[in-house]
C-alpha atoms as a PDB file:
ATOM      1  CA  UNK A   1     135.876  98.158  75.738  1.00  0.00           C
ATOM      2  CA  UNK A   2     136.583 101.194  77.862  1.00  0.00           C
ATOM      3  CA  UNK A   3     138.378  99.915  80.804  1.00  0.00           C
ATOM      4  CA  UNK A   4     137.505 102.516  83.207  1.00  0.00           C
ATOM      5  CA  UNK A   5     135.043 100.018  83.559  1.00  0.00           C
ATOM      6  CA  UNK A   6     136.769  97.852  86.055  1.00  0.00           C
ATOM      7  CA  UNK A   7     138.567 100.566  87.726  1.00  0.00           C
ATOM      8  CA  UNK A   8     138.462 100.621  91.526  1.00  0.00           C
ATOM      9  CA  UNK A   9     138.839 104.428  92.610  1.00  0.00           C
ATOM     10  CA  UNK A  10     141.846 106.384  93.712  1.00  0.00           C
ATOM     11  CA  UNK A  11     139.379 106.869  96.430  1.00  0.00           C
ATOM     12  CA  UNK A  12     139.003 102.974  97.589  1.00  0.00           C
ATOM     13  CA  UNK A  13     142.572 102.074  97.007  1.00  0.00           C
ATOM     14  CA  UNK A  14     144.820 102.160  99.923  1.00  0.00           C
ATOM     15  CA  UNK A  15     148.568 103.746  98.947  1.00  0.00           C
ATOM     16  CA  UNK A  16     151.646 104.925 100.397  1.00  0.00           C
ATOM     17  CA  UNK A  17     153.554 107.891  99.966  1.00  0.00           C
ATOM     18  CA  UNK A  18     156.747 108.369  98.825  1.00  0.00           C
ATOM     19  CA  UNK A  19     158.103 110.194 101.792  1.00  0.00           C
ATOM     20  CA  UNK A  20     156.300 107.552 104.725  1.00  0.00           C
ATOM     21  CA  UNK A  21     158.843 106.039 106.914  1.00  0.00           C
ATOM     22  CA  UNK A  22     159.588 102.449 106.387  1.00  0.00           C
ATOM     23  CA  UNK A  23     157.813 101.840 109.644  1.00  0.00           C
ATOM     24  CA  UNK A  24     154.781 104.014 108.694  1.00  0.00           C
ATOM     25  CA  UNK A  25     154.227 101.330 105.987  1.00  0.00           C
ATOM     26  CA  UNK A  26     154.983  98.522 108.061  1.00  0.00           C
ATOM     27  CA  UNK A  27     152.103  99.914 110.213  1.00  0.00           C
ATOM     28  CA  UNK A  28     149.915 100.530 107.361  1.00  0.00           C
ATOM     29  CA  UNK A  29     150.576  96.816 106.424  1.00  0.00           C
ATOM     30  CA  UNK A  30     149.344  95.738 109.635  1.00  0.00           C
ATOM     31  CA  UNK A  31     146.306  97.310 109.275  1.00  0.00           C
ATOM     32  CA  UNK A  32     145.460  96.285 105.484  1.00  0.00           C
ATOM     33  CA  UNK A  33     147.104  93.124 104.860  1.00  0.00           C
ATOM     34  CA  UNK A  34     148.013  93.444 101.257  1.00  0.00           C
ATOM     35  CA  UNK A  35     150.636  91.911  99.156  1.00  0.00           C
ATOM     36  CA  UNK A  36     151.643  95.097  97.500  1.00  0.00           C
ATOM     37  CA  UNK A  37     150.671  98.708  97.340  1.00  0.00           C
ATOM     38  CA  UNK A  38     151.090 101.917  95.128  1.00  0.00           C
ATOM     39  CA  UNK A  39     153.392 104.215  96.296  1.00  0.00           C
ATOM     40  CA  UNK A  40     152.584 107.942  95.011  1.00  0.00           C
ATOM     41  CA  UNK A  41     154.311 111.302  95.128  1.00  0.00           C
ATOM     42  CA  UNK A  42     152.169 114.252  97.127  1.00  0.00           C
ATOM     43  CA  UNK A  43     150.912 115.412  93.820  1.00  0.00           C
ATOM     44  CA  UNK A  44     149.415 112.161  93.027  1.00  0.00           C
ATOM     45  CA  UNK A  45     151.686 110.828  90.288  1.00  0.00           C
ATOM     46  CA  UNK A  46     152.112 107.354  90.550  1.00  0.00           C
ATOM     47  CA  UNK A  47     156.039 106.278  91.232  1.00  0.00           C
ATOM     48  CA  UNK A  48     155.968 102.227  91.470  1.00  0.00           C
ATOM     49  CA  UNK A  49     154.624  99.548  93.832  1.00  0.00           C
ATOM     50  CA  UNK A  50     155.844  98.548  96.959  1.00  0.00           C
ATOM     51  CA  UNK A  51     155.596  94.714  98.086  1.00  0.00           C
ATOM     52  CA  UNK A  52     155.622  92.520 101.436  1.00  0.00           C
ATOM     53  CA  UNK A  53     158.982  91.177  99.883  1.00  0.00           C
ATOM     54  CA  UNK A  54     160.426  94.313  99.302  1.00  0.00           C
ATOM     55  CA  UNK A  55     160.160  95.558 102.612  1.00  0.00           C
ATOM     56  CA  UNK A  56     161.031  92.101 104.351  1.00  0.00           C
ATOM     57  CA  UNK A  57     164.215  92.247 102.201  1.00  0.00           C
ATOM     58  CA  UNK A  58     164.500  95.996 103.508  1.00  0.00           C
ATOM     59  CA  UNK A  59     164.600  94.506 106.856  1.00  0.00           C
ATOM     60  CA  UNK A  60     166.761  91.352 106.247  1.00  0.00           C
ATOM     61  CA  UNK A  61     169.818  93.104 104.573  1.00  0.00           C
ATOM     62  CA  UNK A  62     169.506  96.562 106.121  1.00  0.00           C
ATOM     63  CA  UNK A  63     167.836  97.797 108.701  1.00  0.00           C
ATOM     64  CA  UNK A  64     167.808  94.882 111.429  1.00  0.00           C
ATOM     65  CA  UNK A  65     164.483  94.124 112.145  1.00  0.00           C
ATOM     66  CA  UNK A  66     165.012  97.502 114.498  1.00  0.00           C
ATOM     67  CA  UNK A  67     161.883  99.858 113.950  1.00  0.00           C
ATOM     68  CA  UNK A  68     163.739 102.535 115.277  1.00  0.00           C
ATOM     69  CA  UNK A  69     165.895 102.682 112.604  1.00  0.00           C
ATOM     70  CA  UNK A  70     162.786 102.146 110.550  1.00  0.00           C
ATOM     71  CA  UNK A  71     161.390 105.434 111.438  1.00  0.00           C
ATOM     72  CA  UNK A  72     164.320 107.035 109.316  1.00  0.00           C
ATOM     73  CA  UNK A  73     163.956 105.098 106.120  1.00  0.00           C
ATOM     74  CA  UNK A  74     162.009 106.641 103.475  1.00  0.00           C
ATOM     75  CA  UNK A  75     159.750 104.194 101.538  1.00  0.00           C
ATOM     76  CA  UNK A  76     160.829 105.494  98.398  1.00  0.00           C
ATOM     77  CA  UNK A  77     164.719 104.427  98.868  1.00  0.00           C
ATOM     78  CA  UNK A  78     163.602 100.977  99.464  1.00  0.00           C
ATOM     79  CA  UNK A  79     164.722  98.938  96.436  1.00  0.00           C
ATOM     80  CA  UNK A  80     162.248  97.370  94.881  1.00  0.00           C
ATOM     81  CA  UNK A  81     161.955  93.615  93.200  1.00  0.00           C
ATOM     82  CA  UNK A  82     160.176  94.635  90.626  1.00  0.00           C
ATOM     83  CA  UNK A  83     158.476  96.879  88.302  1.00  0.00           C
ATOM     84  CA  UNK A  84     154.651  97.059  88.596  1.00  0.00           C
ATOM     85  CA  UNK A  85     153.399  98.928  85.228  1.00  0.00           C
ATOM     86  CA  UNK A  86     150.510 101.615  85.312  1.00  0.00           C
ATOM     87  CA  UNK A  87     148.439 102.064  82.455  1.00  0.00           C
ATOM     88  CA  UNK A  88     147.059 105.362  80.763  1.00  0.00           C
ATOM     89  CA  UNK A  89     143.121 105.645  81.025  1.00  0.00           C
ATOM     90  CA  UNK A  90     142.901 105.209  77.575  1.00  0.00           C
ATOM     91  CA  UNK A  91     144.538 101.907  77.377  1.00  0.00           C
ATOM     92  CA  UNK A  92     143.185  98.701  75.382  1.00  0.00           C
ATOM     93  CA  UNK A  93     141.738  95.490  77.074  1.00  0.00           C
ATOM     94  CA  UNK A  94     144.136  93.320  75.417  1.00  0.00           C
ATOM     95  CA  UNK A  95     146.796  95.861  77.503  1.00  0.00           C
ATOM     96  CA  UNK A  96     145.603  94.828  80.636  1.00  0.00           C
ATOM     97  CA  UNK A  97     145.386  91.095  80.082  1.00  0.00           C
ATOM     98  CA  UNK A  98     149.047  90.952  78.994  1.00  0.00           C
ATOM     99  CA  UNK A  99     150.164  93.108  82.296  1.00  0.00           C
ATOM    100  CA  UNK A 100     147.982  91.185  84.681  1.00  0.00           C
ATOM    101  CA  UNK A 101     149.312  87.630  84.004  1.00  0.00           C
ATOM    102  CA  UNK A 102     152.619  89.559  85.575  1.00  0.00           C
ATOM    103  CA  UNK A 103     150.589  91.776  88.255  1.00  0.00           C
ATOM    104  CA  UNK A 104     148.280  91.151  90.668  1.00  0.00           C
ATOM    105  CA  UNK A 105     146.943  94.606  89.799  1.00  0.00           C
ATOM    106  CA  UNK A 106     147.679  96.885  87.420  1.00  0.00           C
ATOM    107  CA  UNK A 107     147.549 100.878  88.349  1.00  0.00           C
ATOM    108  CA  UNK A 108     146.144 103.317  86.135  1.00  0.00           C
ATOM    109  CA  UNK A 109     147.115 106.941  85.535  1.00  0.00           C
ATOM    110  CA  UNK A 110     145.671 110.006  83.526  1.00  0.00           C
ATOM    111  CA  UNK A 111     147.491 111.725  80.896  1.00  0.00           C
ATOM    112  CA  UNK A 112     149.734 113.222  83.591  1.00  0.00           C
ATOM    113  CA  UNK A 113     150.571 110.335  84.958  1.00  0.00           C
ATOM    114  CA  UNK A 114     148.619 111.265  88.030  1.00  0.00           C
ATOM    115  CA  UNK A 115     146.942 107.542  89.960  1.00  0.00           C
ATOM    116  CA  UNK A 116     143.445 107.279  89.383  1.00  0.00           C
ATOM    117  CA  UNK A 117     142.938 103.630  91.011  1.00  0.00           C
ATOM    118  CA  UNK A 118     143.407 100.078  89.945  1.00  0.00           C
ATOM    119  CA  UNK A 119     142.224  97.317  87.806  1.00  0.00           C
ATOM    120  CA  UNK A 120     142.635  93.987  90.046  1.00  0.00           C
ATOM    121  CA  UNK A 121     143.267  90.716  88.332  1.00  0.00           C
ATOM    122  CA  UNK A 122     140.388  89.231  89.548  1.00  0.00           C
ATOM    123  CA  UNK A 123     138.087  91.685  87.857  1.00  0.00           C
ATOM    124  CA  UNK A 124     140.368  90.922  84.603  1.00  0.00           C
ATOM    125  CA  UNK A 125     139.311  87.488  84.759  1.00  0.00           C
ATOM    126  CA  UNK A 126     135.465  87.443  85.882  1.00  0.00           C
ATOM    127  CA  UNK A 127     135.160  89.110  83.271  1.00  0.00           C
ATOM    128  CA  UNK A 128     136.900  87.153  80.774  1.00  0.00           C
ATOM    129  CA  UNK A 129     135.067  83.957  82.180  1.00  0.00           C
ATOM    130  CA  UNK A 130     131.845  85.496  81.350  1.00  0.00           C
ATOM    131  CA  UNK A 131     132.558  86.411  78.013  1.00  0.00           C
ATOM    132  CA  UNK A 132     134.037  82.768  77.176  1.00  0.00           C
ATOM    133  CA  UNK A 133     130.433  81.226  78.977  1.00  0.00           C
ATOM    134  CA  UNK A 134     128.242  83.596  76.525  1.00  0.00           C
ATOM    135  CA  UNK A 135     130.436  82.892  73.457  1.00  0.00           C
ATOM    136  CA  UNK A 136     129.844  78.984  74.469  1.00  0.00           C
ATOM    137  CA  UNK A 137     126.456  79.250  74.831  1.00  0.00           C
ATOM    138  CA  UNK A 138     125.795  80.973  71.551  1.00  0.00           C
ATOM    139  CA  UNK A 139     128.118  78.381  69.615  1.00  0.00           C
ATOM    140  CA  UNK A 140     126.273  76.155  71.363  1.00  0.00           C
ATOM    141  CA  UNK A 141     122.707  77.628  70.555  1.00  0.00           C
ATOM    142  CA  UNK A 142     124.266  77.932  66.616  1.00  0.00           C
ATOM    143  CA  UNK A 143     125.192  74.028  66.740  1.00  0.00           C
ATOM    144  CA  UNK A 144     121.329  73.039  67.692  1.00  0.00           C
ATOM    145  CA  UNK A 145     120.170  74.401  64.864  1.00  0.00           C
ATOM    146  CA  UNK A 146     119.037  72.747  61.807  1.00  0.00           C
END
């Protein structure tokens, strides 16, 4: 199955650059209210994901809670917890259900490793669901038979 399929757009994602401020995403945040978001270079590669936690951490151990000094911090140098894989286009199904019992979405690249959007877990696992419910109803329809 191609899994373009369940991509959500580079166009309907929200991201970050690497070069916004610490505050500029703190902002953003306020505004979108997500857990975590993809952090790209200006030419569109993808570099890693940014989360709530990571920047809270940013804040606990080094910068204060002061958005001043927020202003100066590049999103980029903020360590990050962890590492939230992308996926070439091209990838397998079986790839994506593997990285999304670790991520709540998993980014997807071109050959360049330039972002073309995400695959959310939730998408991962309607459609799983559905394809369990038809394979029960035609084991079910097989068992009726004579």
């Amino acid at each position: 199955m191609n899994i373009l399929f369940f991509l959500i757009p580079k166009t309907e994602v929200k991201y970050v650059f690497e070069d916004f401020t610490l505050r500029q995403v703190m902002e953003r945040w306020d505004q979108d209210r997500f857990a975590a978001i993809p952090m790209l270079n200006r030419q569109g590669i993808y570099l890693g994901t940014i989360s709530e936690g990571d920047l809270l951490r940013a804040f606990k151990h080094d910068h204060e809670l002061n958005l001043q000094k927020a202003e100066k911090v590049r999103i980029f140098d903020i360590p990050r917890d962890r590492t939230i894989q992308a996926v070439p286009a091209d990838s397998r199904m079986e790839d994506l259900v593997d990285l999304s019992l670790q991520q709540n979405f998993v980014p997807v690249v071109d050959d360049k490793g330039v972002f073309i959007g995400i695959i959310t877990r939730k998408s991962i696992i309607e459609f799983l669901y559905k394809r369990v419910n038809k394979l029960s109803e035609e084991l079910a329809a097989v068992q009726e038979q004579p």
